[in-house]
PDB file of N, CA and C in Angstrom:
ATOM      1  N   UNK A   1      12.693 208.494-113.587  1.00  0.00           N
ATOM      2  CA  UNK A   1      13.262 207.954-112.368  1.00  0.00           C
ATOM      3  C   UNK A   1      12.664 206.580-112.082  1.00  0.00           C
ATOM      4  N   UNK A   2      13.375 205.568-111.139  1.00  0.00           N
ATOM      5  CA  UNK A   2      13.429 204.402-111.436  1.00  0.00           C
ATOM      6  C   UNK A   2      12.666 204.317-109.867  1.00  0.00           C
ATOM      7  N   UNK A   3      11.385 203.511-109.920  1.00  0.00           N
ATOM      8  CA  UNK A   3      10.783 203.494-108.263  1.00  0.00           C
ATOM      9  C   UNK A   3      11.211 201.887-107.928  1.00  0.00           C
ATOM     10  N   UNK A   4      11.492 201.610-106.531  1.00  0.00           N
ATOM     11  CA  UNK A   4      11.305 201.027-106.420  1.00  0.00           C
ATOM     12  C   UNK A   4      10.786 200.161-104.926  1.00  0.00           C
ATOM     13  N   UNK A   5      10.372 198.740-104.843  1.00  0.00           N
ATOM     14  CA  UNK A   5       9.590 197.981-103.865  1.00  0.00           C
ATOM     15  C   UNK A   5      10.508 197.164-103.640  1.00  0.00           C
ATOM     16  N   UNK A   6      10.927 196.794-101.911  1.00  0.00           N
ATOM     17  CA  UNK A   6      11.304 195.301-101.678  1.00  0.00           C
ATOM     18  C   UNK A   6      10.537 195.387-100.609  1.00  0.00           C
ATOM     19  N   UNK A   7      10.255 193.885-100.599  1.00  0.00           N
ATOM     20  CA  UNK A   7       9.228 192.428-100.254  1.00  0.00           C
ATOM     21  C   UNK A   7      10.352 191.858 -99.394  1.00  0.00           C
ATOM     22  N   UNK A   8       9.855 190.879 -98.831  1.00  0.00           N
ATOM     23  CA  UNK A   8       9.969 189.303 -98.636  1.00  0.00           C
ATOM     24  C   UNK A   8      10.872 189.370 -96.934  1.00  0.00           C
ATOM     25  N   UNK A   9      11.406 190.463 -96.193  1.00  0.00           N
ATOM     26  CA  UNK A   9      11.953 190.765 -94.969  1.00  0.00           C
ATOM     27  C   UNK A   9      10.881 189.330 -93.873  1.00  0.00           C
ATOM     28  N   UNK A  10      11.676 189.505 -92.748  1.00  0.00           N
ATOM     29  CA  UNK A  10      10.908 188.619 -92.149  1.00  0.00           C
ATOM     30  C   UNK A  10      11.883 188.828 -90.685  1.00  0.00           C
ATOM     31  N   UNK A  11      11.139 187.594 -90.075  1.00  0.00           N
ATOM     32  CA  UNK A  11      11.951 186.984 -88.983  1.00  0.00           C
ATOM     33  C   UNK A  11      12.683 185.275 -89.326  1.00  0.00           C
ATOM     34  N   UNK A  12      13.621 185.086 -89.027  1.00  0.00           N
ATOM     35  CA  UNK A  12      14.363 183.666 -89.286  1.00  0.00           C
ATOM     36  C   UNK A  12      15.167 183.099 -88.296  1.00  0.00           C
ATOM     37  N   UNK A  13      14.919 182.073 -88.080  1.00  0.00           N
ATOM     38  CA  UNK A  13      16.299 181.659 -87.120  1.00  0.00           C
ATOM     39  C   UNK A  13      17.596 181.119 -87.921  1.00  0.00           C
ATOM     40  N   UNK A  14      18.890 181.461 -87.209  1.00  0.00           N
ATOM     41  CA  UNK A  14      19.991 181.217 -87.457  1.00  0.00           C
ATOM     42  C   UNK A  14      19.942 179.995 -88.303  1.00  0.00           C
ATOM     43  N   UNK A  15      20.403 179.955 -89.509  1.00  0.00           N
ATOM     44  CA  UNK A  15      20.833 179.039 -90.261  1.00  0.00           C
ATOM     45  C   UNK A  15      19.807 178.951 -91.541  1.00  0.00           C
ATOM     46  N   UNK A  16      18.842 179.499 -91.466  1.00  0.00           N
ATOM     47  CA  UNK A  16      17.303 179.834 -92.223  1.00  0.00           C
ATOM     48  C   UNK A  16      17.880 180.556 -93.544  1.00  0.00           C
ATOM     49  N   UNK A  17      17.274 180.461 -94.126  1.00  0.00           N
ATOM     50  CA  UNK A  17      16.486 181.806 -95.325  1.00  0.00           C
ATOM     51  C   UNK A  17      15.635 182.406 -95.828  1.00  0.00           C
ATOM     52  N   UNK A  18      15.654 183.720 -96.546  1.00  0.00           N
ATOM     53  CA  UNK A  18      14.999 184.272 -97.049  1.00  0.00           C
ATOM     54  C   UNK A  18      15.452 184.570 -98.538  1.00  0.00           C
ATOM     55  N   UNK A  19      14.374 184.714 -98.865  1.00  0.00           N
ATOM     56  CA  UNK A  19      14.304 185.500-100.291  1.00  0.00           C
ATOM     57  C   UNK A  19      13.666 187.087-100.298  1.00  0.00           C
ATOM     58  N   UNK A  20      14.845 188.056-100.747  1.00  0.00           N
ATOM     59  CA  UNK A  20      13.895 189.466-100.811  1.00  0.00           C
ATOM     60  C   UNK A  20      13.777 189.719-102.632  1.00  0.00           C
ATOM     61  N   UNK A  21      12.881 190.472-102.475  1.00  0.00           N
ATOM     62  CA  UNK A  21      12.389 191.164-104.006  1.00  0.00           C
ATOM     63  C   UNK A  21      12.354 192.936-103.729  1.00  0.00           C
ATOM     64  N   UNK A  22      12.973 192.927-105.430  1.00  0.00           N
ATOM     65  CA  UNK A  22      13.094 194.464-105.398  1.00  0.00           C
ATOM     66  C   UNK A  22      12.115 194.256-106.962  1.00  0.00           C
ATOM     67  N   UNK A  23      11.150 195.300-106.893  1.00  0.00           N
ATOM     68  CA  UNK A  23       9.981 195.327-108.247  1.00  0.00           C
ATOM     69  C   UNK A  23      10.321 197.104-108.386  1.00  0.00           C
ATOM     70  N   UNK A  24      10.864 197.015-109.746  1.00  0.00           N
ATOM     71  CA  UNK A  24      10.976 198.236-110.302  1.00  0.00           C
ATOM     72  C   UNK A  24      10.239 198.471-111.476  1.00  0.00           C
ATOM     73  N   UNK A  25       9.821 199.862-111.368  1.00  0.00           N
ATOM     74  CA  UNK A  25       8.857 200.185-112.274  1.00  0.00           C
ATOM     75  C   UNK A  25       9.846 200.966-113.505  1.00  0.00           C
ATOM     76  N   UNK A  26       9.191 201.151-114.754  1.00  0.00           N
ATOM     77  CA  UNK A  26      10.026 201.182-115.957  1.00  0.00           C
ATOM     78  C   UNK A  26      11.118 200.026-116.390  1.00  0.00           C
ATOM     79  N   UNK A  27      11.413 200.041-117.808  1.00  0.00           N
ATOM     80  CA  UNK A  27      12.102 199.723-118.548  1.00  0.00           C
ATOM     81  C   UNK A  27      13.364 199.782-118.410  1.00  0.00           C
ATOM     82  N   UNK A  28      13.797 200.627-117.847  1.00  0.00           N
ATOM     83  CA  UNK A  28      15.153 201.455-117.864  1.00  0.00           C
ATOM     84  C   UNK A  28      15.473 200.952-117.107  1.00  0.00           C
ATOM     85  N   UNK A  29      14.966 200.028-115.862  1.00  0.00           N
ATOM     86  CA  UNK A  29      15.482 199.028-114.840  1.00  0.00           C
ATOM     87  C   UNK A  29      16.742 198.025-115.001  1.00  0.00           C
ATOM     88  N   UNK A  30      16.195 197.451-116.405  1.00  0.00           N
ATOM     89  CA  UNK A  30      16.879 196.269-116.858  1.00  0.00           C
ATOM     90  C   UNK A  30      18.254 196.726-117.372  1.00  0.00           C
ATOM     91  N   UNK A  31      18.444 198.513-117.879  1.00  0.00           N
ATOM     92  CA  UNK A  31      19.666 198.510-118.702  1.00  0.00           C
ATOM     93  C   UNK A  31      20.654 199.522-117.464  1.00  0.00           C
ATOM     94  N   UNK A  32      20.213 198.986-116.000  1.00  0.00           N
ATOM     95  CA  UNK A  32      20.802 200.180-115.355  1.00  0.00           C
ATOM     96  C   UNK A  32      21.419 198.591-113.828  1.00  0.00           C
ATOM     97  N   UNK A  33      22.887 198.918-113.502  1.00  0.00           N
ATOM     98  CA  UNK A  33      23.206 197.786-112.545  1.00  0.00           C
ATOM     99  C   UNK A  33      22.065 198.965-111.236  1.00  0.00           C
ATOM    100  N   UNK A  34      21.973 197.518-110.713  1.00  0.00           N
ATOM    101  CA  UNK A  34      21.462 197.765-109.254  1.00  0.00           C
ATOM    102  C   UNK A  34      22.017 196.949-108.049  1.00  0.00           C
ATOM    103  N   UNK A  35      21.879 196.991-107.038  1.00  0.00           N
ATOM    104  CA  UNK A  35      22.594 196.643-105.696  1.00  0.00           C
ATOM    105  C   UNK A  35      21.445 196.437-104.538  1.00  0.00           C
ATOM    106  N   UNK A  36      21.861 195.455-103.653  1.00  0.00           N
ATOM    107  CA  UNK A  36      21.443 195.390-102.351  1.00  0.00           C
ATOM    108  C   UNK A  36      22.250 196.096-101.367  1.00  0.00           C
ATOM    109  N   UNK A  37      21.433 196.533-100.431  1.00  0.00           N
ATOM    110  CA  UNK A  37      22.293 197.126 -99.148  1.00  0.00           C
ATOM    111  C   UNK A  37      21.771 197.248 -97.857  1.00  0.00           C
ATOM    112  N   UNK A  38      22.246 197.343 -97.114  1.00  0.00           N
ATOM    113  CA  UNK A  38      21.843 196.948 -95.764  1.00  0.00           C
ATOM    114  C   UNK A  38      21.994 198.016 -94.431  1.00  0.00           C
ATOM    115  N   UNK A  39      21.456 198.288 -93.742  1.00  0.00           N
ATOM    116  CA  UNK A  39      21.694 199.052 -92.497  1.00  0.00           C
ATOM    117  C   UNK A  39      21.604 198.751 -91.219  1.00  0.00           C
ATOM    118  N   UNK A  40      23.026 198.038 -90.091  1.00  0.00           N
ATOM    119  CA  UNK A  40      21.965 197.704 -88.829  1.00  0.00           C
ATOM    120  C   UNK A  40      21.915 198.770 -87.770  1.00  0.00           C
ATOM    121  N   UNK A  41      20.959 198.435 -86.665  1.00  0.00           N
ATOM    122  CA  UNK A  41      21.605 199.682 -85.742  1.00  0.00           C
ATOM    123  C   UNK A  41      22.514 200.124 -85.397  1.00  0.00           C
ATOM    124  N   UNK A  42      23.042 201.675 -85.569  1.00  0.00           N
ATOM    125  CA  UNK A  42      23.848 202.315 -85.377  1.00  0.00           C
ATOM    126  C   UNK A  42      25.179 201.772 -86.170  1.00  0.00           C
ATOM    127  N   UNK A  43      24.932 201.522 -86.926  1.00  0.00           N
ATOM    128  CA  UNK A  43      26.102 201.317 -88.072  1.00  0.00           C
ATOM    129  C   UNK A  43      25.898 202.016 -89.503  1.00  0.00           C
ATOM    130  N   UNK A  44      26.592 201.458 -90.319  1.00  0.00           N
ATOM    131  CA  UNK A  44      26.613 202.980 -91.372  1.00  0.00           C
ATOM    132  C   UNK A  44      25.906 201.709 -92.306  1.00  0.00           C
ATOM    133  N   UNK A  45      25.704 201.843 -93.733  1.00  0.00           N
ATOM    134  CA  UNK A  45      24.929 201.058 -94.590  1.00  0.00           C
ATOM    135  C   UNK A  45      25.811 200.806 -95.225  1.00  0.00           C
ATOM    136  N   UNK A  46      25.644 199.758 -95.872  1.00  0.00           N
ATOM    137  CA  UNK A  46      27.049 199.073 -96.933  1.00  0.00           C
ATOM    138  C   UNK A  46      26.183 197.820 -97.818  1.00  0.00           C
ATOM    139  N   UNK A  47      26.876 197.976 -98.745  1.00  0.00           N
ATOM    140  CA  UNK A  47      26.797 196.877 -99.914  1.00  0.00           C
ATOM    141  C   UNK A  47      27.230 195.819 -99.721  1.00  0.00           C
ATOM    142  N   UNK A  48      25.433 194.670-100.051  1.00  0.00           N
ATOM    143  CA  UNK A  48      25.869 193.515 -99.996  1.00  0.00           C
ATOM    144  C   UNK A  48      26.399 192.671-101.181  1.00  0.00           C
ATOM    145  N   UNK A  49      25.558 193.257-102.160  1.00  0.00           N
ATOM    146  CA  UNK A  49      25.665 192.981-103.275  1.00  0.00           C
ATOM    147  C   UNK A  49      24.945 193.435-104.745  1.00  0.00           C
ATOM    148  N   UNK A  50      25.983 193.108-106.016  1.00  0.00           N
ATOM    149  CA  UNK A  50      25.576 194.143-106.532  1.00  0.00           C
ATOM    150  C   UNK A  50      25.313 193.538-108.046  1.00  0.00           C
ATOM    151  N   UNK A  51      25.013 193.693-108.852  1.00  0.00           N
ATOM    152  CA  UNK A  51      24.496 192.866-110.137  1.00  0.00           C
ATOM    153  C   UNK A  51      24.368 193.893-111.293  1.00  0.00           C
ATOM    154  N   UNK A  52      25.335 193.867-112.340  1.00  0.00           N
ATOM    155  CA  UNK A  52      25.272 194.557-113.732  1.00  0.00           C
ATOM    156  C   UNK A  52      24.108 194.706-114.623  1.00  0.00           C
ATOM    157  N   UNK A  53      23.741 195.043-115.663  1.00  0.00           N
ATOM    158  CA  UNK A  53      22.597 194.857-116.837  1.00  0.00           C
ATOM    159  C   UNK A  53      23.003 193.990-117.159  1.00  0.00           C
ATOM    160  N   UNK A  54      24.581 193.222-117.172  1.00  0.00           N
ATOM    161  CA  UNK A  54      25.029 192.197-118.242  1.00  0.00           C
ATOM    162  C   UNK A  54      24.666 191.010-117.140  1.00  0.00           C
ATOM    163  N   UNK A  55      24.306 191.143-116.210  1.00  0.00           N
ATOM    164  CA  UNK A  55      24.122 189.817-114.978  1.00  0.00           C
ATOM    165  C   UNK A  55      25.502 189.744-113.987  1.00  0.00           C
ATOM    166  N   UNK A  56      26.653 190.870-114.450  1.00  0.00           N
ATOM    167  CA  UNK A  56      27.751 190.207-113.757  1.00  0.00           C
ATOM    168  C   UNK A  56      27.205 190.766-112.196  1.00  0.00           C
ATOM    169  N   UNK A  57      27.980 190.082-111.033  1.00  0.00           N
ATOM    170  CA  UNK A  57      27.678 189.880-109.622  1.00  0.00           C
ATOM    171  C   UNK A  57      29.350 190.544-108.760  1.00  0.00           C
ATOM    172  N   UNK A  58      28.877 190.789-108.310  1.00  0.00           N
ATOM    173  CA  UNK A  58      30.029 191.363-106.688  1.00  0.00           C
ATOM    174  C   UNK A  58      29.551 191.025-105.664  1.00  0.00           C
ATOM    175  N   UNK A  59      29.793 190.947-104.539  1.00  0.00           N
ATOM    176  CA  UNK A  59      29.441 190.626-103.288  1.00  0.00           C
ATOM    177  C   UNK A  59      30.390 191.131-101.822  1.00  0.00           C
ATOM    178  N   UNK A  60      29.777 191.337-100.987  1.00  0.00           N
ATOM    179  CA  UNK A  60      30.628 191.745 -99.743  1.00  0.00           C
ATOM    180  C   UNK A  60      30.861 190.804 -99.395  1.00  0.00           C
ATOM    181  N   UNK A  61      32.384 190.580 -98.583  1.00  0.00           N
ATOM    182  CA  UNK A  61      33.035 188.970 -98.060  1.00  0.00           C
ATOM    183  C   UNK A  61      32.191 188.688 -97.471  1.00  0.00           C
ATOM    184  N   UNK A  62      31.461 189.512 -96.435  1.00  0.00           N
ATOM    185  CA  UNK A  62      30.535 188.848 -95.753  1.00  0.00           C
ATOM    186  C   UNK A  62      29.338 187.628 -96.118  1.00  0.00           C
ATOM    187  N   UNK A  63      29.145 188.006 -96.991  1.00  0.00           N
ATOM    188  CA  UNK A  63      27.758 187.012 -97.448  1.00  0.00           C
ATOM    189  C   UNK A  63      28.366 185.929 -98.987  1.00  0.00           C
ATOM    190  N   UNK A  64      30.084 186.713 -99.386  1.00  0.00           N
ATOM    191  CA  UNK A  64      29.678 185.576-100.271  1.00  0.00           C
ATOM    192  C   UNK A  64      29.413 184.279 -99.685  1.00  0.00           C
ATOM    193  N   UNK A  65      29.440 183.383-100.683  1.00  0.00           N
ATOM    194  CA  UNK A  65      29.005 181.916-101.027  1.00  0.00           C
ATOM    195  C   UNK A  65      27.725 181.665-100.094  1.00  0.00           C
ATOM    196  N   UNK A  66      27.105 183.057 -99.704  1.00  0.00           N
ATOM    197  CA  UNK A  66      25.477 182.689 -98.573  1.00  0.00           C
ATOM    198  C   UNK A  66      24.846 183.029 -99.072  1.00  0.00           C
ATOM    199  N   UNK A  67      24.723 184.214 -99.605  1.00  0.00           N
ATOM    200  CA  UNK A  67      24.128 185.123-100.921  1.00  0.00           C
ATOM    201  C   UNK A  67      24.065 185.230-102.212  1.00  0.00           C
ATOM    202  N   UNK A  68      22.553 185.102-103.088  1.00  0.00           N
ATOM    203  CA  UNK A  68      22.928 185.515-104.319  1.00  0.00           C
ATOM    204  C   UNK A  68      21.810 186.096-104.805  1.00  0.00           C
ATOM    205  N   UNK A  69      22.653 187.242-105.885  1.00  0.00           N
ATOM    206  CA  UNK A  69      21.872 188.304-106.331  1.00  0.00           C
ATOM    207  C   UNK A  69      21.539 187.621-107.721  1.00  0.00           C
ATOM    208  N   UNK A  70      20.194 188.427-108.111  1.00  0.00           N
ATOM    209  CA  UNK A  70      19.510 187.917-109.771  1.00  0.00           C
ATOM    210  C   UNK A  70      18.327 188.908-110.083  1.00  0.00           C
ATOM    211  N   UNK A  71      18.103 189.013-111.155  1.00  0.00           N
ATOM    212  CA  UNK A  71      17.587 189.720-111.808  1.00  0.00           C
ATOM    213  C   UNK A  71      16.716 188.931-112.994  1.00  0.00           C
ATOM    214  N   UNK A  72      15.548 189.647-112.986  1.00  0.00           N
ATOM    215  CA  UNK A  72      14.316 189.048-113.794  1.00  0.00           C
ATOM    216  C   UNK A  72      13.837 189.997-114.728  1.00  0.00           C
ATOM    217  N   UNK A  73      14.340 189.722-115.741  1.00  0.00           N
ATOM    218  CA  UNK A  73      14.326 191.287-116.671  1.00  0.00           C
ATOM    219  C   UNK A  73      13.136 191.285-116.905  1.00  0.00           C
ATOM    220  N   UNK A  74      12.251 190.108-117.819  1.00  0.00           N
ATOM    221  CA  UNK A  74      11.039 190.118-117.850  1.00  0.00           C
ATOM    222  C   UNK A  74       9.992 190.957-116.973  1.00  0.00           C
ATOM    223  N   UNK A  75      10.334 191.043-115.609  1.00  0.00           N
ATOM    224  CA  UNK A  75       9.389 191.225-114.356  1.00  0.00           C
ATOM    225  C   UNK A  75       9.931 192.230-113.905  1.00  0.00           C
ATOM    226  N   UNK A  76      11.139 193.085-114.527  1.00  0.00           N
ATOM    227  CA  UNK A  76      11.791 194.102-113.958  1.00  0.00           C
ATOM    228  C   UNK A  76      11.880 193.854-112.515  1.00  0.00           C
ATOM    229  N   UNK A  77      12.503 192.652-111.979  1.00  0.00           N
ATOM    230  CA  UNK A  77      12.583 192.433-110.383  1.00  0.00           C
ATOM    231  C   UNK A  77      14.164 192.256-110.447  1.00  0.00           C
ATOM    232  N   UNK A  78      14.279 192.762-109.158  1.00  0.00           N
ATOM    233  CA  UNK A  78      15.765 191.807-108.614  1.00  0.00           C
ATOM    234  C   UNK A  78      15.786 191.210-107.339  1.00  0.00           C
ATOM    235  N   UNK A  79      16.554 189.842-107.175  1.00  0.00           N
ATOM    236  CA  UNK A  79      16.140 189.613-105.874  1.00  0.00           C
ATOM    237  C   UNK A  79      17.533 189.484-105.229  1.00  0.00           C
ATOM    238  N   UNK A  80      17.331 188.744-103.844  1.00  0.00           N
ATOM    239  CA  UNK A  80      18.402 188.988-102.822  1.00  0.00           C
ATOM    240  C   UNK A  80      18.493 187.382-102.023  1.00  0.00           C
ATOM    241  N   UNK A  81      18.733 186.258-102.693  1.00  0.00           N
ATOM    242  CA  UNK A  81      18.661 184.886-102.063  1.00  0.00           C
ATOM    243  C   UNK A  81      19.596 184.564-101.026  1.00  0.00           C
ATOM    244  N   UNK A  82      18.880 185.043 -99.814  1.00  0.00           N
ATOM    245  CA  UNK A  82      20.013 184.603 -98.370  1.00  0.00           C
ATOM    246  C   UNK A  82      19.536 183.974 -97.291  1.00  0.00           C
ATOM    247  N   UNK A  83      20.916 182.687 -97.777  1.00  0.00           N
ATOM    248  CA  UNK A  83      21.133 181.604 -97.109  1.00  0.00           C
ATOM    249  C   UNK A  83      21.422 181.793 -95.998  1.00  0.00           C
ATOM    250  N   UNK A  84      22.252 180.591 -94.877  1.00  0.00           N
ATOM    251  CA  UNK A  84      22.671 180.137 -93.774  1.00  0.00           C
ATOM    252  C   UNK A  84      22.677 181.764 -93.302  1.00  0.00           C
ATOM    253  N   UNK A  85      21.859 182.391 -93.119  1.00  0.00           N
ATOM    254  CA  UNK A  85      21.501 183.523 -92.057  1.00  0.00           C
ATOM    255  C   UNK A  85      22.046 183.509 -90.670  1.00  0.00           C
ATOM    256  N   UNK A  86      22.866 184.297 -90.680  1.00  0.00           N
ATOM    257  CA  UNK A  86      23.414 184.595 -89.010  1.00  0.00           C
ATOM    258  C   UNK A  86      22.723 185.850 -88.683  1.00  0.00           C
ATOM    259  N   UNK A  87      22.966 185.406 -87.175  1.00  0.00           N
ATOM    260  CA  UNK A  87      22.287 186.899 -86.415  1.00  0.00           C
ATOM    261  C   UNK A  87      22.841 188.338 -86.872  1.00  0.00           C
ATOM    262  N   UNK A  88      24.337 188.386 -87.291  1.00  0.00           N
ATOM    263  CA  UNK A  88      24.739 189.804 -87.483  1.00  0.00           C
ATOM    264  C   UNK A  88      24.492 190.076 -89.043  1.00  0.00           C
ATOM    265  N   UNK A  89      23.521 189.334 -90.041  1.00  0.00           N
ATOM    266  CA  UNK A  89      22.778 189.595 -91.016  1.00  0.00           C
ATOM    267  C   UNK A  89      21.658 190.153 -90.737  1.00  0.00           C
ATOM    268  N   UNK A  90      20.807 190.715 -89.242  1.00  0.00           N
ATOM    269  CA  UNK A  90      19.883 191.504 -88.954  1.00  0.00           C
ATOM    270  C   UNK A  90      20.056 192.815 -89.096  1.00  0.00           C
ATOM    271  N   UNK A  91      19.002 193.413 -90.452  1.00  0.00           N
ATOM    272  CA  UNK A  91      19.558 194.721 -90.853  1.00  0.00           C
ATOM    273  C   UNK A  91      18.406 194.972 -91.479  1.00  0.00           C
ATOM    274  N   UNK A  92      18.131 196.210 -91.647  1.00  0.00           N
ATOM    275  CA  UNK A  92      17.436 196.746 -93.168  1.00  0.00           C
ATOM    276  C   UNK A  92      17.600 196.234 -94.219  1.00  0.00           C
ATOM    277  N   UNK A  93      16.777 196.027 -95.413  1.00  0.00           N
ATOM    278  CA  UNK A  93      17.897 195.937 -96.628  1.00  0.00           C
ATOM    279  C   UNK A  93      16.594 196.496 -97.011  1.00  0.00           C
ATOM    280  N   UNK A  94      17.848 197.413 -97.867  1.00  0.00           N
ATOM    281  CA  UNK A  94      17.150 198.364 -99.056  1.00  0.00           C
ATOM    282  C   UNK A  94      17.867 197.897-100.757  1.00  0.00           C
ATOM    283  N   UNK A  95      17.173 198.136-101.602  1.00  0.00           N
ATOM    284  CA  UNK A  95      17.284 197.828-103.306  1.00  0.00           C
ATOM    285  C   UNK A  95      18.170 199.502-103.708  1.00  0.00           C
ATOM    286  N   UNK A  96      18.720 199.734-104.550  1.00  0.00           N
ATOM    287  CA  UNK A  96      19.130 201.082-104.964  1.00  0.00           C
ATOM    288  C   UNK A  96      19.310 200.608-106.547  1.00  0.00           C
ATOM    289  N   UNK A  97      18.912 201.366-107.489  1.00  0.00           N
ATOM    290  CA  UNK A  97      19.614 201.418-108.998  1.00  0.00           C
ATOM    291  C   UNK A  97      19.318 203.265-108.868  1.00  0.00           C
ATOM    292  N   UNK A  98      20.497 203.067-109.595  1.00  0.00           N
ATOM    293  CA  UNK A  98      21.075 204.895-109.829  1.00  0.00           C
ATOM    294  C   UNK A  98      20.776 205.440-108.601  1.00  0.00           C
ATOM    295  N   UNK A  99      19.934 206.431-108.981  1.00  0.00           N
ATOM    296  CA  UNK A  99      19.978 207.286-107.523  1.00  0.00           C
ATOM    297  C   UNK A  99      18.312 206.955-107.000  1.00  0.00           C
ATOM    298  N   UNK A 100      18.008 206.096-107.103  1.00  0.00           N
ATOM    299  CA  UNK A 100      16.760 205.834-106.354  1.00  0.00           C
ATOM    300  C   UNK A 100      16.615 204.372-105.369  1.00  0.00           C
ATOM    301  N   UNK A 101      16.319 204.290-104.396  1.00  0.00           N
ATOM    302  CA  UNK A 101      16.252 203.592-103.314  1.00  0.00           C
ATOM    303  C   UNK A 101      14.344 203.300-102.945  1.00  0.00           C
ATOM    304  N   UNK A 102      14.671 202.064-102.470  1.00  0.00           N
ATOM    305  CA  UNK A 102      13.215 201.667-102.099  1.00  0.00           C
ATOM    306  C   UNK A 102      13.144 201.893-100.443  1.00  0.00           C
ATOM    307  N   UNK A 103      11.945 201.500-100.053  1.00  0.00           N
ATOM    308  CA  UNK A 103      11.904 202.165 -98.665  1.00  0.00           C
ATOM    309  C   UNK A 103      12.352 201.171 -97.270  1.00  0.00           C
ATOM    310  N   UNK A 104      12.971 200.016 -97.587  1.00  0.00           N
ATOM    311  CA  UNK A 104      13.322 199.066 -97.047  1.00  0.00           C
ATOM    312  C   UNK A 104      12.840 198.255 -96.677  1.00  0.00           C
ATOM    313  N   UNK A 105      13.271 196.824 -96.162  1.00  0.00           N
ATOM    314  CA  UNK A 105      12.477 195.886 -95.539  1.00  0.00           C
ATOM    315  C   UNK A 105      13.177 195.062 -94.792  1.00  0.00           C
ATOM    316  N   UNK A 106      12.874 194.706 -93.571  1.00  0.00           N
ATOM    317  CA  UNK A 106      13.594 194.459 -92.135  1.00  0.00           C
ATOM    318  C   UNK A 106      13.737 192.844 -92.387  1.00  0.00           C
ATOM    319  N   UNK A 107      14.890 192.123 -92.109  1.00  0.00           N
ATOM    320  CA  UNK A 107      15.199 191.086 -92.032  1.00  0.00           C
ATOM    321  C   UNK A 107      15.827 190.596 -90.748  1.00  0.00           C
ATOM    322  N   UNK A 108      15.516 189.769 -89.878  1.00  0.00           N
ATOM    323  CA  UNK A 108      15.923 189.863 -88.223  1.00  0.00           C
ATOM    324  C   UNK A 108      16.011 188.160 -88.065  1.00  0.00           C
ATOM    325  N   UNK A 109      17.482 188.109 -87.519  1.00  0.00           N
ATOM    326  CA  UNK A 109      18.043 186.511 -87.658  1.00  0.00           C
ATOM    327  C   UNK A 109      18.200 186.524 -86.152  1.00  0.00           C
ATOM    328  N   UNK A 110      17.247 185.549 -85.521  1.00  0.00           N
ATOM    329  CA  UNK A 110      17.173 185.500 -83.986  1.00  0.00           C
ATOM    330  C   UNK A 110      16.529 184.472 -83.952  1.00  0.00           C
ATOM    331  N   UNK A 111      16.641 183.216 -82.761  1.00  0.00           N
ATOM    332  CA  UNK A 111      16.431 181.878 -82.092  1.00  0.00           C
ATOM    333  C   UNK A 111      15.360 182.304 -80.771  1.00  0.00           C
TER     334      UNK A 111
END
């Protein structure tokens, strides 16, 4: 089973960014797609975006062209590069490959 860590949550003001990291342990990281996803209060969780073994990318309308997903096979990481941050981008975001999920990390877009 595939563990994993995301990093890098914060506080930002509107128009800001962040960078999150997902650090997965094993090998089997690199040959398995993984995804970002998000939860805000009292809403259900949904995919922001999502990235193949081959590198290919998807994205929710919401964040394309603000967001981008990548992967560091070397470092078994994936990250989550988000741009021009609006307030209704304040959410959880959690990492998932297969059936394992990391424990989240809070990202909060407020002035």
């Amino acid at each position: 089973q595939v563990q994993l860590v995301e990093s890098g949550g914060g506080l930002v003001q509107p128009g800001g960014s962040l960078r999150l990291s997902c650090a997965a342990s094993g090998s089997i990281f690199n040959l398995l797609p993984m995804g970002w996803y998000r939860q805000a209060p009292g809403k259900q969780r949904e995919m922001v975006a999502s990235i193949t073994s081959g590198g290919n990318t998807n994205y929710a309308e919401s964040v394309k062209s603000r967001f981008a997903i990548s992967r560091d096979y070397a470092k078994n990481t994936a990250y989550l590069q988000m741009n021009s941050l609006k307030p209704e981008d304040t959410a959880v975001y959690y990492c998932n490959c297969y059936d394992s999920w990391g424990q989240g990390t809070q990202v909060t877009v407020s002035s």
